[in-house]
C-alpha atoms as a PDB file:
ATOM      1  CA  UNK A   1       0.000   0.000   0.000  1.00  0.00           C
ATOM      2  CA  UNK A   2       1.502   2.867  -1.521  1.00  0.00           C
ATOM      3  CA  UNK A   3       1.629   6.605   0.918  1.00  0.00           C
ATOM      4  CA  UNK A   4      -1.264   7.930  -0.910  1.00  0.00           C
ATOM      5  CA  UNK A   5      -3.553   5.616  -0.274  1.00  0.00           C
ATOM      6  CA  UNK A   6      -2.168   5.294   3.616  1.00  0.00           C
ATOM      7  CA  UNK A   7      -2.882   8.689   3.861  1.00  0.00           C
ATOM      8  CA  UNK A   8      -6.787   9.214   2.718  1.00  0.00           C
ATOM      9  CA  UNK A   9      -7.341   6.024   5.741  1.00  0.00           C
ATOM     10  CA  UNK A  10      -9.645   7.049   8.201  1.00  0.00           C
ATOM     11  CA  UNK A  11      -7.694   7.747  11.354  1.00  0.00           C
ATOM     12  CA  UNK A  12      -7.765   8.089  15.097  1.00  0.00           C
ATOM     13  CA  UNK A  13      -6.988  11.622  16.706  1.00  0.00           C
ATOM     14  CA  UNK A  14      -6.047  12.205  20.037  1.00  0.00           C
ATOM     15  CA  UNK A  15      -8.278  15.093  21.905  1.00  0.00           C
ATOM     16  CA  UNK A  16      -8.635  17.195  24.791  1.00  0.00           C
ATOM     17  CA  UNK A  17     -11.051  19.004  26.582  1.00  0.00           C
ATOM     18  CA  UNK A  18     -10.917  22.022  28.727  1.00  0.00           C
ATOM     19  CA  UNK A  19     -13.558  23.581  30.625  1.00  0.00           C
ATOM     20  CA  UNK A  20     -15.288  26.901  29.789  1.00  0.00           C
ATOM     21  CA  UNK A  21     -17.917  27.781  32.177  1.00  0.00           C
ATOM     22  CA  UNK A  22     -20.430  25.195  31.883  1.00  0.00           C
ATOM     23  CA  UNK A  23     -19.445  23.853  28.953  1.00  0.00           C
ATOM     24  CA  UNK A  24     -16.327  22.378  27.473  1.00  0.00           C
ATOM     25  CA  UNK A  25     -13.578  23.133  24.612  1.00  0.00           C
ATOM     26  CA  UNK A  26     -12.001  20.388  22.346  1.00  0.00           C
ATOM     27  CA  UNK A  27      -8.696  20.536  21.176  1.00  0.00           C
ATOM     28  CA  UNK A  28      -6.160  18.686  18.895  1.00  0.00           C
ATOM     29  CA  UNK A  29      -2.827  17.436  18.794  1.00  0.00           C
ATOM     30  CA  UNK A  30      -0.849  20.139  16.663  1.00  0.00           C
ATOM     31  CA  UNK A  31       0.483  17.433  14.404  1.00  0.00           C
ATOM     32  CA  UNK A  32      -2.984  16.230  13.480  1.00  0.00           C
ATOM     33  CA  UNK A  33      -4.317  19.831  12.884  1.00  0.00           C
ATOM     34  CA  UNK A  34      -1.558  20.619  10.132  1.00  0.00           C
ATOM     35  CA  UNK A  35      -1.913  16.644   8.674  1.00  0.00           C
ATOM     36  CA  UNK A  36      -5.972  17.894   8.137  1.00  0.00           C
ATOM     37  CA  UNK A  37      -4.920  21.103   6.627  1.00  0.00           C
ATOM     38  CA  UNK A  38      -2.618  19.496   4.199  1.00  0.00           C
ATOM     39  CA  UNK A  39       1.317  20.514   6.160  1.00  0.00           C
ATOM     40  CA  UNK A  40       4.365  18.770   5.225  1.00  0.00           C
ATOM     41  CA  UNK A  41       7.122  16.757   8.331  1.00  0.00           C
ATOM     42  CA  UNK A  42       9.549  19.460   7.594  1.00  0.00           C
ATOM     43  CA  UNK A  43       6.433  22.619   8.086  1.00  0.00           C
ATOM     44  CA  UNK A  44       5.457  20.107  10.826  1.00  0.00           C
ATOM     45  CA  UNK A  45       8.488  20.242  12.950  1.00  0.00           C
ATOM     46  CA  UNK A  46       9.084  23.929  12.049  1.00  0.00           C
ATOM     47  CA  UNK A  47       6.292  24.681  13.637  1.00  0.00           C
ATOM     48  CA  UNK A  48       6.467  22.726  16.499  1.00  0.00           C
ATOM     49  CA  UNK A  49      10.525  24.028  17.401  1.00  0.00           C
ATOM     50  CA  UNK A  50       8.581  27.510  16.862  1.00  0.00           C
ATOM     51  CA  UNK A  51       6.010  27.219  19.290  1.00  0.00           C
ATOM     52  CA  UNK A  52       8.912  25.988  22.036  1.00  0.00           C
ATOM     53  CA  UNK A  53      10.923  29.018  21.248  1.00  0.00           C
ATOM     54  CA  UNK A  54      10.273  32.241  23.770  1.00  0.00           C
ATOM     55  CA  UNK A  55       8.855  34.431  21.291  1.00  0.00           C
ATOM     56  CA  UNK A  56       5.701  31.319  20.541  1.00  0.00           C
ATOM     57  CA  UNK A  57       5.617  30.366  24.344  1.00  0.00           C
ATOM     58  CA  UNK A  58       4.539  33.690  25.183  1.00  0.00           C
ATOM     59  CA  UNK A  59       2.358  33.750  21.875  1.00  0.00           C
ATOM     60  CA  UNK A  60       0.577  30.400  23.373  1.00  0.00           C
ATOM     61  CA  UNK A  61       0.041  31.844  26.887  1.00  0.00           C
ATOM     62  CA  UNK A  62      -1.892  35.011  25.357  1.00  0.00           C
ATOM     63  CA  UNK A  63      -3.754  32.285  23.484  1.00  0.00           C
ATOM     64  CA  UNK A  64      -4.373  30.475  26.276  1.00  0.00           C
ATOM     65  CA  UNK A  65      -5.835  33.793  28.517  1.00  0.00           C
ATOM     66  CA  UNK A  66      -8.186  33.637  25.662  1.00  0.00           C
ATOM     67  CA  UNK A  67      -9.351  30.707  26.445  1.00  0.00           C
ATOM     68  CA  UNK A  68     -10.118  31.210  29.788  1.00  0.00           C
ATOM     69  CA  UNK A  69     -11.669  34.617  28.820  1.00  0.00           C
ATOM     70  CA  UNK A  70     -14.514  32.697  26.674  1.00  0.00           C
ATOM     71  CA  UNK A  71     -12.850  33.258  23.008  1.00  0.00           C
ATOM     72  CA  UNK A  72     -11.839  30.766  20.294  1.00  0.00           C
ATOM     73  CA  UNK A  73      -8.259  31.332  19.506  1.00  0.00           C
ATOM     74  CA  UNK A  74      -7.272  29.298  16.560  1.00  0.00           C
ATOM     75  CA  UNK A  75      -3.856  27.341  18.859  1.00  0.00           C
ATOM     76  CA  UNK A  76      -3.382  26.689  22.631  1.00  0.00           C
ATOM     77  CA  UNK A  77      -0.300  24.551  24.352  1.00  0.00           C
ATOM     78  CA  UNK A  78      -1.182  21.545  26.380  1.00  0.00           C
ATOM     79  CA  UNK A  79       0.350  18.750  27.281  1.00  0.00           C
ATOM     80  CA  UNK A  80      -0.052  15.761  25.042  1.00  0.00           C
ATOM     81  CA  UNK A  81       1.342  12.022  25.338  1.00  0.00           C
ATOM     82  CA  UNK A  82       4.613  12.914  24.380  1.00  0.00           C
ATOM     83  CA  UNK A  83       7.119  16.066  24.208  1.00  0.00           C
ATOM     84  CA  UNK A  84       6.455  17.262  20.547  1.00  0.00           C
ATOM     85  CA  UNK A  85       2.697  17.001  21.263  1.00  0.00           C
ATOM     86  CA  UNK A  86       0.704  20.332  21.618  1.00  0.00           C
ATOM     87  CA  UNK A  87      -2.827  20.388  21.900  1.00  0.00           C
ATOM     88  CA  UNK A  88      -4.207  22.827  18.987  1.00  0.00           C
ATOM     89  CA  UNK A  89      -7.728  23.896  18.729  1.00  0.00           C
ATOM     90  CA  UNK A  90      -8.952  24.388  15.073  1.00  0.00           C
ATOM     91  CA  UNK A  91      -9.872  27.699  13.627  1.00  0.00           C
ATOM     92  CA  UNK A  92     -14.265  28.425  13.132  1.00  0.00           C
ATOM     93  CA  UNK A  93     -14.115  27.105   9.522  1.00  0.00           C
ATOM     94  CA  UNK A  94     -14.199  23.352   8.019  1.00  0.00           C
ATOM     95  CA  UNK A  95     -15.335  19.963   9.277  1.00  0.00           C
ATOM     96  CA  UNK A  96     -12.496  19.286  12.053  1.00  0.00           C
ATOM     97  CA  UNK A  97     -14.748  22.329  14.144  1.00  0.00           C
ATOM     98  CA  UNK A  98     -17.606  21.015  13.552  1.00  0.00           C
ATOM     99  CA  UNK A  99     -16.419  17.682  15.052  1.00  0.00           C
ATOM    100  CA  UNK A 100     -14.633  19.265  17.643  1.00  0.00           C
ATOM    101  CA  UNK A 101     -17.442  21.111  18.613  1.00  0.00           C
ATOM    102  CA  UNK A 102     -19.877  17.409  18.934  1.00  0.00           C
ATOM    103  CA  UNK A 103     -17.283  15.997  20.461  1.00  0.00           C
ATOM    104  CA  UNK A 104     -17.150  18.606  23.645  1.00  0.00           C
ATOM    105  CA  UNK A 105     -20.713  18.699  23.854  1.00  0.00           C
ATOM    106  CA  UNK A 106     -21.133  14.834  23.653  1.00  0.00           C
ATOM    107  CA  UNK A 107     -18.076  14.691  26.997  1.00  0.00           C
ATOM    108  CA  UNK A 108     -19.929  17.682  28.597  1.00  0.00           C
ATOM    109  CA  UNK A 109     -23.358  15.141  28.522  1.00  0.00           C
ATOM    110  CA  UNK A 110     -21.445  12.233  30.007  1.00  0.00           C
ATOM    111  CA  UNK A 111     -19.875  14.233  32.356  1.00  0.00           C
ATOM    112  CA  UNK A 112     -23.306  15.185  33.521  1.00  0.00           C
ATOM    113  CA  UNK A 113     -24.467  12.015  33.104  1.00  0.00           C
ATOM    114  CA  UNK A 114     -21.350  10.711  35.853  1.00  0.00           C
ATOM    115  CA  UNK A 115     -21.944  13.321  38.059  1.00  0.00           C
ATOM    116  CA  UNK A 116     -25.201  12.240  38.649  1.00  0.00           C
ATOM    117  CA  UNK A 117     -24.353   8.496  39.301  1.00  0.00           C
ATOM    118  CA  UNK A 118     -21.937  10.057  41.953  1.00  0.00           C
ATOM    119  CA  UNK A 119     -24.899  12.402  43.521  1.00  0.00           C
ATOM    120  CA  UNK A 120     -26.407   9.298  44.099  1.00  0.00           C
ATOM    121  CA  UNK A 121     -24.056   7.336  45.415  1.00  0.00           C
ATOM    122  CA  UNK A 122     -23.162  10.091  47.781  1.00  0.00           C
ATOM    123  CA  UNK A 123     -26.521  10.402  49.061  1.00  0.00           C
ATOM    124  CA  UNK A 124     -27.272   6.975  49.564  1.00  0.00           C
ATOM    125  CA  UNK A 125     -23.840   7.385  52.066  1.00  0.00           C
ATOM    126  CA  UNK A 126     -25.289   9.850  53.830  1.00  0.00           C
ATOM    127  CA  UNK A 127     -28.311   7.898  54.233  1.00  0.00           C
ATOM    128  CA  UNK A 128     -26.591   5.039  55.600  1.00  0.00           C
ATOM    129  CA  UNK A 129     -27.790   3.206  52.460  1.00  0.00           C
ATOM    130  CA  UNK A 130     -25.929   0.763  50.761  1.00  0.00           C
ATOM    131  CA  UNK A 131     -24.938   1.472  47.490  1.00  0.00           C
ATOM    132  CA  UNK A 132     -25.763  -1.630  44.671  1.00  0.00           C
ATOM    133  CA  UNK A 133     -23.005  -3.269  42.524  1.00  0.00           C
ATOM    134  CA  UNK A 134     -25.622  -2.005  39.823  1.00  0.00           C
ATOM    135  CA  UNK A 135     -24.664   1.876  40.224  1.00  0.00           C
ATOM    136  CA  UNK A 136     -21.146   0.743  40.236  1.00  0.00           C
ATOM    137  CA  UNK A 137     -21.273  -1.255  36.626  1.00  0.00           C
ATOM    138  CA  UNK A 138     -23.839   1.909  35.493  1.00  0.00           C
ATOM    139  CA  UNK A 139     -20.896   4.220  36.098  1.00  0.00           C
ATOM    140  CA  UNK A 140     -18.567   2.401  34.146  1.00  0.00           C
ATOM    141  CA  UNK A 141     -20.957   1.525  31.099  1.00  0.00           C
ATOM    142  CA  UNK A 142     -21.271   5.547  31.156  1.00  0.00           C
ATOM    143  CA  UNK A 143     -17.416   5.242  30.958  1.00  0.00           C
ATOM    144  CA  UNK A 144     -17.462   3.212  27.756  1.00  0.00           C
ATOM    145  CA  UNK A 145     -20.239   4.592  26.405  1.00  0.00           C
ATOM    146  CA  UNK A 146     -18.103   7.747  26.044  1.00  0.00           C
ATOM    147  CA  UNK A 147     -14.859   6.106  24.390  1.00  0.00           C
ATOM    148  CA  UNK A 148     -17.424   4.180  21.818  1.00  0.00           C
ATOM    149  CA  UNK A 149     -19.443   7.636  20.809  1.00  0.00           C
ATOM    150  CA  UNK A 150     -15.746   9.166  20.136  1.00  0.00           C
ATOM    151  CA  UNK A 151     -14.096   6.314  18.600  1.00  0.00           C
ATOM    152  CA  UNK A 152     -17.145   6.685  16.150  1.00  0.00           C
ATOM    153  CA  UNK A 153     -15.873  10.007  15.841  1.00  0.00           C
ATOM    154  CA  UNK A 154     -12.339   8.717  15.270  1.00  0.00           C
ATOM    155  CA  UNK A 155     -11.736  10.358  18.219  1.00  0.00           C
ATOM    156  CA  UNK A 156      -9.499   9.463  21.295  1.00  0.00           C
ATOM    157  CA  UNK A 157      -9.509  11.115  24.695  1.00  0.00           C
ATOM    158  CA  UNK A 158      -5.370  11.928  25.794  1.00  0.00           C
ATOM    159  CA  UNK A 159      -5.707  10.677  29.281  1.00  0.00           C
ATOM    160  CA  UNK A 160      -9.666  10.072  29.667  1.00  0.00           C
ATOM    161  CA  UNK A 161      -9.395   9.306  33.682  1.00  0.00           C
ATOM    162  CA  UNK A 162      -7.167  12.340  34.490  1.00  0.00           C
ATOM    163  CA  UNK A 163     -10.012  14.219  32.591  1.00  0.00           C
ATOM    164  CA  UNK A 164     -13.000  12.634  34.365  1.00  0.00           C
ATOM    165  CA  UNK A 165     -11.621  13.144  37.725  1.00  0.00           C
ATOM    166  CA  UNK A 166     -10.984  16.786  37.082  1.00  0.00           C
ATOM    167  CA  UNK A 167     -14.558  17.697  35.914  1.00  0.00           C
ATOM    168  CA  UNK A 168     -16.310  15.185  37.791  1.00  0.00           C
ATOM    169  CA  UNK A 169     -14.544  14.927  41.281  1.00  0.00           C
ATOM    170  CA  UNK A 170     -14.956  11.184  41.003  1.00  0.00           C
ATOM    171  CA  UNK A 171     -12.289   9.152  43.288  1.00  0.00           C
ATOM    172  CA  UNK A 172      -9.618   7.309  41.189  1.00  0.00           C
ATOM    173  CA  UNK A 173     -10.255   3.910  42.680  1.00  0.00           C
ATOM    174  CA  UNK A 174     -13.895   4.217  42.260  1.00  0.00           C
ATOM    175  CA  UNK A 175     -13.240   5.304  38.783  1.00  0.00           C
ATOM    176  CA  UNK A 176     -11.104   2.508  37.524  1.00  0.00           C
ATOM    177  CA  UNK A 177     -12.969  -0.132  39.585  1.00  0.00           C
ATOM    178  CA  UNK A 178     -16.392   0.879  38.097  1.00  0.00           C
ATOM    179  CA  UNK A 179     -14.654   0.132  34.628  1.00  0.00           C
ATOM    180  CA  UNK A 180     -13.104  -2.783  35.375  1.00  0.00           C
ATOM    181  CA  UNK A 181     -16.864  -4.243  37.022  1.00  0.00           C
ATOM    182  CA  UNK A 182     -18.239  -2.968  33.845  1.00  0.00           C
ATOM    183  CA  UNK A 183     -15.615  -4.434  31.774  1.00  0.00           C
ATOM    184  CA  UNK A 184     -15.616  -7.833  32.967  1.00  0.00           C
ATOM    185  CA  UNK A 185     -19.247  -8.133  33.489  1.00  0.00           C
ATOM    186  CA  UNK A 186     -21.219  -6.933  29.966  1.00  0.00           C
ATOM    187  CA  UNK A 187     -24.576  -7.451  31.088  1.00  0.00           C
ATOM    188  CA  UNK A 188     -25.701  -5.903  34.259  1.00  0.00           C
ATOM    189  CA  UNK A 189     -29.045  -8.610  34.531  1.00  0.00           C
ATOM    190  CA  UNK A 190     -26.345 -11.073  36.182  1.00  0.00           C
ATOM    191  CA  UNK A 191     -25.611  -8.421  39.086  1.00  0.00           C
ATOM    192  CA  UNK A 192     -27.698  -9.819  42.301  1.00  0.00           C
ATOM    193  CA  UNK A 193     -30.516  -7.140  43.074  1.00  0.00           C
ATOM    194  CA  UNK A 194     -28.762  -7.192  46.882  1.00  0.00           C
ATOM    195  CA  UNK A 195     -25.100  -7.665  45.751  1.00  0.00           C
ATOM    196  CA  UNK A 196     -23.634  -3.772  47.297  1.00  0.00           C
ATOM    197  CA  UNK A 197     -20.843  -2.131  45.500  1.00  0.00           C
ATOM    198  CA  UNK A 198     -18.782  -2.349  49.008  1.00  0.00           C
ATOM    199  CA  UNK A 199     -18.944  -6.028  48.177  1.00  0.00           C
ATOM    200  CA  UNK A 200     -16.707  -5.531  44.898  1.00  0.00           C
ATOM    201  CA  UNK A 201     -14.669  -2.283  44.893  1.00  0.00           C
ATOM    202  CA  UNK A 202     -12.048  -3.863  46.541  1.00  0.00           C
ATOM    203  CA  UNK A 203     -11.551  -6.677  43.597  1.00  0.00           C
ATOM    204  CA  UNK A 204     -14.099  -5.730  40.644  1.00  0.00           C
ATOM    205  CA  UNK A 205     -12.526  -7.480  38.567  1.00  0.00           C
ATOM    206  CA  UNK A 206     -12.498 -11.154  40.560  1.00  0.00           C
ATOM    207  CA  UNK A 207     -16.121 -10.063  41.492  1.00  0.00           C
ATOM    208  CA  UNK A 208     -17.176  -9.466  37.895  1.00  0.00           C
ATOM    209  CA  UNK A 209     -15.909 -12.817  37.227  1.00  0.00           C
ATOM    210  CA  UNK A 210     -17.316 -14.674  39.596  1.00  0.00           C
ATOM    211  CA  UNK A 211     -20.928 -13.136  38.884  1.00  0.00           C
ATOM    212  CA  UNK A 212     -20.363 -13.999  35.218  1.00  0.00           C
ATOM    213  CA  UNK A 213     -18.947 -17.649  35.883  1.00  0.00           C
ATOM    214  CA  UNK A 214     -22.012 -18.028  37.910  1.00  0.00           C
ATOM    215  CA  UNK A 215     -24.482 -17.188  36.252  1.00  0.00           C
ATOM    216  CA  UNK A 216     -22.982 -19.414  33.549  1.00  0.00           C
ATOM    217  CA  UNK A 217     -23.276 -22.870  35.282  1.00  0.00           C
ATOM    218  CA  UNK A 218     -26.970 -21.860  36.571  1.00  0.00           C
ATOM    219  CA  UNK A 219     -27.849 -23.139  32.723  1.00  0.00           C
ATOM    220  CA  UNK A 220     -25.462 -26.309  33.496  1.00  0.00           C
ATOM    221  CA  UNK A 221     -23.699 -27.249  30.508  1.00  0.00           C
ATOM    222  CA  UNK A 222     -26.238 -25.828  27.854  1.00  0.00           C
ATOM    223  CA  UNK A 223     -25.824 -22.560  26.344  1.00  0.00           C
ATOM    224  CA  UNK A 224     -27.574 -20.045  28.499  1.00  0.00           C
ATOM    225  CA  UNK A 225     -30.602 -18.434  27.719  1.00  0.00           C
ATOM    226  CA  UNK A 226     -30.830 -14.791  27.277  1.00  0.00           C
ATOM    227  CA  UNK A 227     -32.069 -12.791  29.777  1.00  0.00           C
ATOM    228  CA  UNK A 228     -35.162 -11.828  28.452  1.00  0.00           C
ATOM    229  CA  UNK A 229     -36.422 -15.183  27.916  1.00  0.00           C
ATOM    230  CA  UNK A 230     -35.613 -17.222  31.163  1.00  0.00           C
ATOM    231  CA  UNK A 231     -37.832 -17.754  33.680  1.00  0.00           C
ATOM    232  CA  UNK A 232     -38.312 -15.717  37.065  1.00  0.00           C
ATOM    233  CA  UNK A 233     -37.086 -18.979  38.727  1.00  0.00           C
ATOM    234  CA  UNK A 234     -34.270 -19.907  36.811  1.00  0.00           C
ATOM    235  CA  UNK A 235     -33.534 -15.574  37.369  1.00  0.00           C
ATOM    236  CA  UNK A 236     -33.877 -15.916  40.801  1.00  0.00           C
ATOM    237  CA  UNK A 237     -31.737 -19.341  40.721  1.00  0.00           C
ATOM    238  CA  UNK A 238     -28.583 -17.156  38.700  1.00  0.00           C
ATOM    239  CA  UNK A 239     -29.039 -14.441  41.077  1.00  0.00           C
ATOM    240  CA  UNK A 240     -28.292 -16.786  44.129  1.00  0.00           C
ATOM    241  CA  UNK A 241     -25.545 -18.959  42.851  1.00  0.00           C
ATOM    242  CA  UNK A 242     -23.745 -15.403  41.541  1.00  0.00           C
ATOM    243  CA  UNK A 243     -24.424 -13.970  45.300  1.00  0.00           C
ATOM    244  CA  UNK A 244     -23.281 -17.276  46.699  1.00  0.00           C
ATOM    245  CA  UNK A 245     -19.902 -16.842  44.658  1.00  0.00           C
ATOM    246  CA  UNK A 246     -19.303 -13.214  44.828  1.00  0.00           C
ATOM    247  CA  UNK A 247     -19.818 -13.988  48.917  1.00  0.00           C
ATOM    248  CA  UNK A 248     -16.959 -16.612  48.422  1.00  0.00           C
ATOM    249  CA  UNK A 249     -14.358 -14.447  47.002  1.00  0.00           C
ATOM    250  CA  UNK A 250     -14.594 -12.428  50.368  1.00  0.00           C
ATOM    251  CA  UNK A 251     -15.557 -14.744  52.991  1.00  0.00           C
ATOM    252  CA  UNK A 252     -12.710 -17.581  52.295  1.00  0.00           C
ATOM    253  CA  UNK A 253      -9.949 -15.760  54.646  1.00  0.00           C
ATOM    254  CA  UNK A 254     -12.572 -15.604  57.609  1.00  0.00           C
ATOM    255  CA  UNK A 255     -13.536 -19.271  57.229  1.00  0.00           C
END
């Protein structure tokens, strides 16, 4: 495959997002900015030994001012996933800000969206409630959710968790152990109705396993049937032996 043809490939861009009152900005790597707008390696790295000389540092910190001020300058510095990445929002004009533009409202929604889950899990705390493994694995599906609707956009976020915990205020561990429930467990109708998230954070990932190994042998050695056809007692029969195992993987050091 010749460069041409390498070149009109659909491709993944990495992207950023900054906050701006209640909403959210997107922004670019640099390098991806000038590859859309047709610049050359040599322009490229021109450009880039530029914008690290005093003269475009300062140039990038008025641009960035602007940014906080509410305007739409056409470059910002950021830091990107390695040292010749700067993040580099596109100008008003052309496709790449109209996608940009989706693409911060779609993270602003989600970011809504995960801020709830944690209003609710917070209030159930102060309730003395227990929180259920199901708000846990709904916080995580949110998670993916968000990478799928981007990746559609052949989009990528440069460190999605760093982001999340900024705008959201979400813990870290209750961050990456919602994903990991979520990730090893795809459908939430095996998660016991009284299995608490207290249950799994400290191993989501063994606890997501042992639901979905579970709920596997309830059907014995046939294929399982999907959810929406079993019956209430062959439910109710998954939901014990997946509450009987997840209660394993915590009570075997106390026995």
């Amino acid at each position: 495959m010749d460069g041409g043809k390498r070149s009109s490939e659909p491709r993944m861009r990495f992207v950023s997002f900054e906050p701006r009152g209640q909403e959210y900005v997107a922004f670019i790597a640099l390098e991806d900015a000038f590859a859309d707008s047709g610049g050359d390696g040599p322009e490229l790295r021109k450009t880039c030994m530029d914008l690290q000389s005093p003269r475009g540092k300062r140039s990038l910190s008025k641009t960035t001012s602007a940014v906080e001020a509410g305007e739409s300058p056409k470059a910002s510095c950021g830091k990107g996933r390695g040292s010749s990445l700067f993040a580099a929002q596109v100008g008003a004009e052309g496709d790449l800000d109209d996608l940009l533009s989706r693409a911060a409202r779609l993270y602003g929604e989600y970011v809504e969206e995960i801020r709830s889950l944690i209003a609710q899990a917070d209030q159930m705390k102060k309730d003395l409630v227990p929180v259920p493994a199901s708000l846990g694995w709904r916080l995580g599906d949110a998670v993916f959710r968000l990478k799928d609707k981007l990746e559609e956009m052949l989009l990528e976020v440069d460190d999605l968790y760093s982001h999340l915990e900024r705008d959201t205020g979400i813990a870290p561990a209750f961050l990456k152990g919602a994903v990991s429930f979520r990730r090893y467990l795809p459908d939430p109708a095996r998660i016991p109705c009284d299995l608490t998230w207290n249950r799994c954070k400290r191993a989501p990932r063994r606890a997501a396993l042992q639901i979905e190994r579970a709920a596997v042998a309830a059907c014995g050695d046939r294929a399982e049937k999907p959810a929406a056809t079993r019956s209430e007692g062959e439910k109710e029969q998954a939901r014990k032996r997946a509450r009987v195992g997840t209660e394993d993987v915590y009570t075997r050091k106390s026995q």
